[in-house]
Protein backbone atom coordinates (compact mmCIF):
# COMPACT_ATOMS: atom_id res chain seq x y z
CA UNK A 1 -165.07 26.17 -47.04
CA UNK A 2 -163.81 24.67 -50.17
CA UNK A 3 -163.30 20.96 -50.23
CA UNK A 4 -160.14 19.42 -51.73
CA UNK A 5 -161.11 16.22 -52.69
CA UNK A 6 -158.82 14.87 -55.26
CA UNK A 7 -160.74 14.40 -58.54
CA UNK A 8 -159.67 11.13 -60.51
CA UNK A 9 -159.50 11.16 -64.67
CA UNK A 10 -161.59 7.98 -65.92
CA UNK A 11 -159.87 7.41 -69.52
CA UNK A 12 -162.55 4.97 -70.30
CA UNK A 13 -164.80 5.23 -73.33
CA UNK A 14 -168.27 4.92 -72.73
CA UNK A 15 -168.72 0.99 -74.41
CA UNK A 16 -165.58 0.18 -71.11
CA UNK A 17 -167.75 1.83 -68.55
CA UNK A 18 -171.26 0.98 -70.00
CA UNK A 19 -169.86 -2.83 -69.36
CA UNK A 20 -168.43 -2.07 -66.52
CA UNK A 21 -171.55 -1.13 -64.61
CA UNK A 22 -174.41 -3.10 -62.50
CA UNK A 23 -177.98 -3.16 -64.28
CA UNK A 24 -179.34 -0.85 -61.89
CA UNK A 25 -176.58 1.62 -62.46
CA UNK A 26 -176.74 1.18 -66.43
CA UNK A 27 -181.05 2.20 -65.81
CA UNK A 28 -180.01 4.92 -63.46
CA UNK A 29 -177.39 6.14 -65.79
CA UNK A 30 -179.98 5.95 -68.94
CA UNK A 31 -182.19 7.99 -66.75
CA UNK A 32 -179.95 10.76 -66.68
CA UNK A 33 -179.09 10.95 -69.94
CA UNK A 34 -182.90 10.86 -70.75
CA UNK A 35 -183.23 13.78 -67.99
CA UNK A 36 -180.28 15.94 -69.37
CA UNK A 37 -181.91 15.62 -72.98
CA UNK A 38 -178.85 13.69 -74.44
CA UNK A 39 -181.08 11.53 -76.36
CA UNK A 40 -184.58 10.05 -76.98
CA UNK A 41 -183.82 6.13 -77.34
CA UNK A 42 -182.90 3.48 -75.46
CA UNK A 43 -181.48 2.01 -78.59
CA UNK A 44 -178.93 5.66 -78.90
CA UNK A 45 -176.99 4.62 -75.64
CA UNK A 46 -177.51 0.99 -76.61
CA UNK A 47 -175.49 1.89 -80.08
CA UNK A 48 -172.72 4.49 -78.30
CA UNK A 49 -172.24 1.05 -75.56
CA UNK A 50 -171.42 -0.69 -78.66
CA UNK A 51 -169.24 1.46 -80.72
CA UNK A 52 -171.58 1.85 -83.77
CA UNK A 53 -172.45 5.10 -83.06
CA UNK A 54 -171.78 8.22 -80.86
CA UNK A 55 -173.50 12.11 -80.61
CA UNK A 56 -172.26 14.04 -83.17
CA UNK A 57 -172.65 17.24 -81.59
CA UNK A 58 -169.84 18.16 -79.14
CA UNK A 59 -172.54 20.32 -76.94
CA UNK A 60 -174.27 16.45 -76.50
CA UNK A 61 -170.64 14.94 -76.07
CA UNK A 62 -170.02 17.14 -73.34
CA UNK A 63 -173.46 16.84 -71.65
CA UNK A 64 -173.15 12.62 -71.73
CA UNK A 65 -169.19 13.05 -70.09
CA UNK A 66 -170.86 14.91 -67.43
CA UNK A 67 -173.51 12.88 -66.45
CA UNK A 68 -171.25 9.46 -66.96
CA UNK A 69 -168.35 11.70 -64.43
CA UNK A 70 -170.97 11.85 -61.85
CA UNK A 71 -172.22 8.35 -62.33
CA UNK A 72 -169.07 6.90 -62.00
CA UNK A 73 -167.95 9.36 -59.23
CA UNK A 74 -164.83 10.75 -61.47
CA UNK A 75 -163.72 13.12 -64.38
CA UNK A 76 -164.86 11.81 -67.83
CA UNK A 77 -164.07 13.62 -70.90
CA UNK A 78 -165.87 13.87 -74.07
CA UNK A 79 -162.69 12.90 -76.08
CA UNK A 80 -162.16 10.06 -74.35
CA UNK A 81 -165.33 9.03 -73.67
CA UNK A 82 -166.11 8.91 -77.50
CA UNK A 83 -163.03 8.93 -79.45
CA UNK A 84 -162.89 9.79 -82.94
């Protein structure tokens, strides 16, 4: 059985929900983007939190909105998350 939970859009970017997280959620959230191979620095997510830099590849965009959406328990896009 299929469940219908209604899935909320989080229009966001990722420096509003970086600061919008606990400490243990911003270590369990840099954990996942370590484990889905997003990045290799603490300093990368440090620098997308801040607006000085973002992934430039949309396949890594894509990846980060995913594992942010499930961190934050809602629908996160990668055009929103980091705009252009």
């Amino acid at each position: 059985m299929q469940s219908k939970e209604i899935s909320r859009n989080d229009a966001r970017n990722f420096g509003e929900i970086w600061k919008s997280l606990t400490e243990e959620e911003r270590e369990k959230l840099t954990l996942d983007i370590y484990n889905a191979k997003c990045c290799k620095t603490r300093q990368t997510i440090w620098k997308w939190a801040n607006g000085i830099s973002k992934p430039s590849s949309p396949i890594i965009r894509d990846a980060v909105a995913k594992v942010v959406g499930k961190t934050v328990g809602s629908r996160v896009f990668a055009s929103t998350l980091f705009p252009r």
